[in-house]
C-alpha atoms as a PDB file:
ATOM      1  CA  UNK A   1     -19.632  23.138 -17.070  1.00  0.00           C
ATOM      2  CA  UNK A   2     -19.175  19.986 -18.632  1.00  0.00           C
ATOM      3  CA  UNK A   3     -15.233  21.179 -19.246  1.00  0.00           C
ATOM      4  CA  UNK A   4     -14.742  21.238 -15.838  1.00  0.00           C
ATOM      5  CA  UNK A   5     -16.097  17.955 -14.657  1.00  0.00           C
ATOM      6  CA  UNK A   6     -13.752  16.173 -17.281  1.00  0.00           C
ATOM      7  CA  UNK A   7     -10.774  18.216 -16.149  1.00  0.00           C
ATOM      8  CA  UNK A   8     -11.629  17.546 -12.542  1.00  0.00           C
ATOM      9  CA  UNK A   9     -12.294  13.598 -13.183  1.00  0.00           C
ATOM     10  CA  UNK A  10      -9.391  13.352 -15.057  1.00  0.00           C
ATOM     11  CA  UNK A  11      -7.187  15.133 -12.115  1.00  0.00           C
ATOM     12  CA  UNK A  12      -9.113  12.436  -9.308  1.00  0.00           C
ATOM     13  CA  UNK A  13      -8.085   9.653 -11.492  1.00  0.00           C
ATOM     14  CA  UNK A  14      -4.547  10.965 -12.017  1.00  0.00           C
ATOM     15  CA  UNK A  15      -4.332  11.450  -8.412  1.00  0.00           C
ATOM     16  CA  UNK A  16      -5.881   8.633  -7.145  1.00  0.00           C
ATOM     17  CA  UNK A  17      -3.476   6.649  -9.572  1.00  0.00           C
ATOM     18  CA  UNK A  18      -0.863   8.151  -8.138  1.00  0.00           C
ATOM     19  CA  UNK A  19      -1.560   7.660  -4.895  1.00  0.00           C
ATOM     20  CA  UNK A  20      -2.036   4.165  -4.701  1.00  0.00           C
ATOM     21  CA  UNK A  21       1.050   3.354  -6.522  1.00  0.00           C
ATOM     22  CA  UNK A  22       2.948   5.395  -3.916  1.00  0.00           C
ATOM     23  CA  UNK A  23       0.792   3.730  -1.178  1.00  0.00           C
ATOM     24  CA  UNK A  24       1.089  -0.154  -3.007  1.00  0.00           C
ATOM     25  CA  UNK A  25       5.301   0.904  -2.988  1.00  0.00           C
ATOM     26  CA  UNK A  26       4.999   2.147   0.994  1.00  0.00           C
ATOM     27  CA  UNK A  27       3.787  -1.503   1.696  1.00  0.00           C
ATOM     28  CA  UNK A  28       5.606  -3.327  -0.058  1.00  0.00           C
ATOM     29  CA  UNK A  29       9.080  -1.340   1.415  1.00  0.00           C
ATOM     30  CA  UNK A  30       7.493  -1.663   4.889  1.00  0.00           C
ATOM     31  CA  UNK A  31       7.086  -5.525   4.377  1.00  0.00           C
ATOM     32  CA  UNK A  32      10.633  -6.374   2.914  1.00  0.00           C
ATOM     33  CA  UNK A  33      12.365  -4.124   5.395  1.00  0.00           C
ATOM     34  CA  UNK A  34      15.241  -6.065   6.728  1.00  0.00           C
ATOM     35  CA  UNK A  35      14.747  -4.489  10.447  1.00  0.00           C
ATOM     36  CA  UNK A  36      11.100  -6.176  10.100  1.00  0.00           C
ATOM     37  CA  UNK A  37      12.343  -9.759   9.503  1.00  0.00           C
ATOM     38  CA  UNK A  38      12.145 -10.775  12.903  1.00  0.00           C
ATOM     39  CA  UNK A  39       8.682  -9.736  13.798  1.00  0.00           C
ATOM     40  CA  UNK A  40       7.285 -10.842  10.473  1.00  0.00           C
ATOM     41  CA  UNK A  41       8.938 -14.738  11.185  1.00  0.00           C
ATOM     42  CA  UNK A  42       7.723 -14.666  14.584  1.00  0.00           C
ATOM     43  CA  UNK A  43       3.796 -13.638  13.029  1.00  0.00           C
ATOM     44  CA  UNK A  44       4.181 -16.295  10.621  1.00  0.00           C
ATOM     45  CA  UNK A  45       4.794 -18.728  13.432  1.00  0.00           C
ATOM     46  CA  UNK A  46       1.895 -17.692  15.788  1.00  0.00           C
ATOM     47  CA  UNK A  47      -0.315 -20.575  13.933  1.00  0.00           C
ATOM     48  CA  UNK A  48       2.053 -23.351  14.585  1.00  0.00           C
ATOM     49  CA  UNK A  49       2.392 -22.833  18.350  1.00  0.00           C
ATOM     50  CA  UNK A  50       0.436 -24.936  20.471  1.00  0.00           C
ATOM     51  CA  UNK A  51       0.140 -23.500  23.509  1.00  0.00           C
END
């Protein structure tokens, strides 16, 4: 029983490993799209205004 655990802890970590990178890369694409330039410049802007 105590095989199994370690095999199935090890896969979790693996996986969560995995998936973060993956998720860490999604972000950081998303953020230095060039479409998303504008709406990021405008957001950085918002604190500035005074309305």
């Amino acid at each position: 029983m105590d095989g199994v655990y370690t095999e199935l802890a090890s896969f979790a970590q693996t996986f969560g490993l995995v998936y973060f990178v993956i998720l860490f890369l999604g972000v950081v694409a998303y953020a230095l799209w060039p479409k998303n330039r504008k709406r990021f410049e405008e957001a950085a802007h918002i604190p500035l205004r005074e309305d």
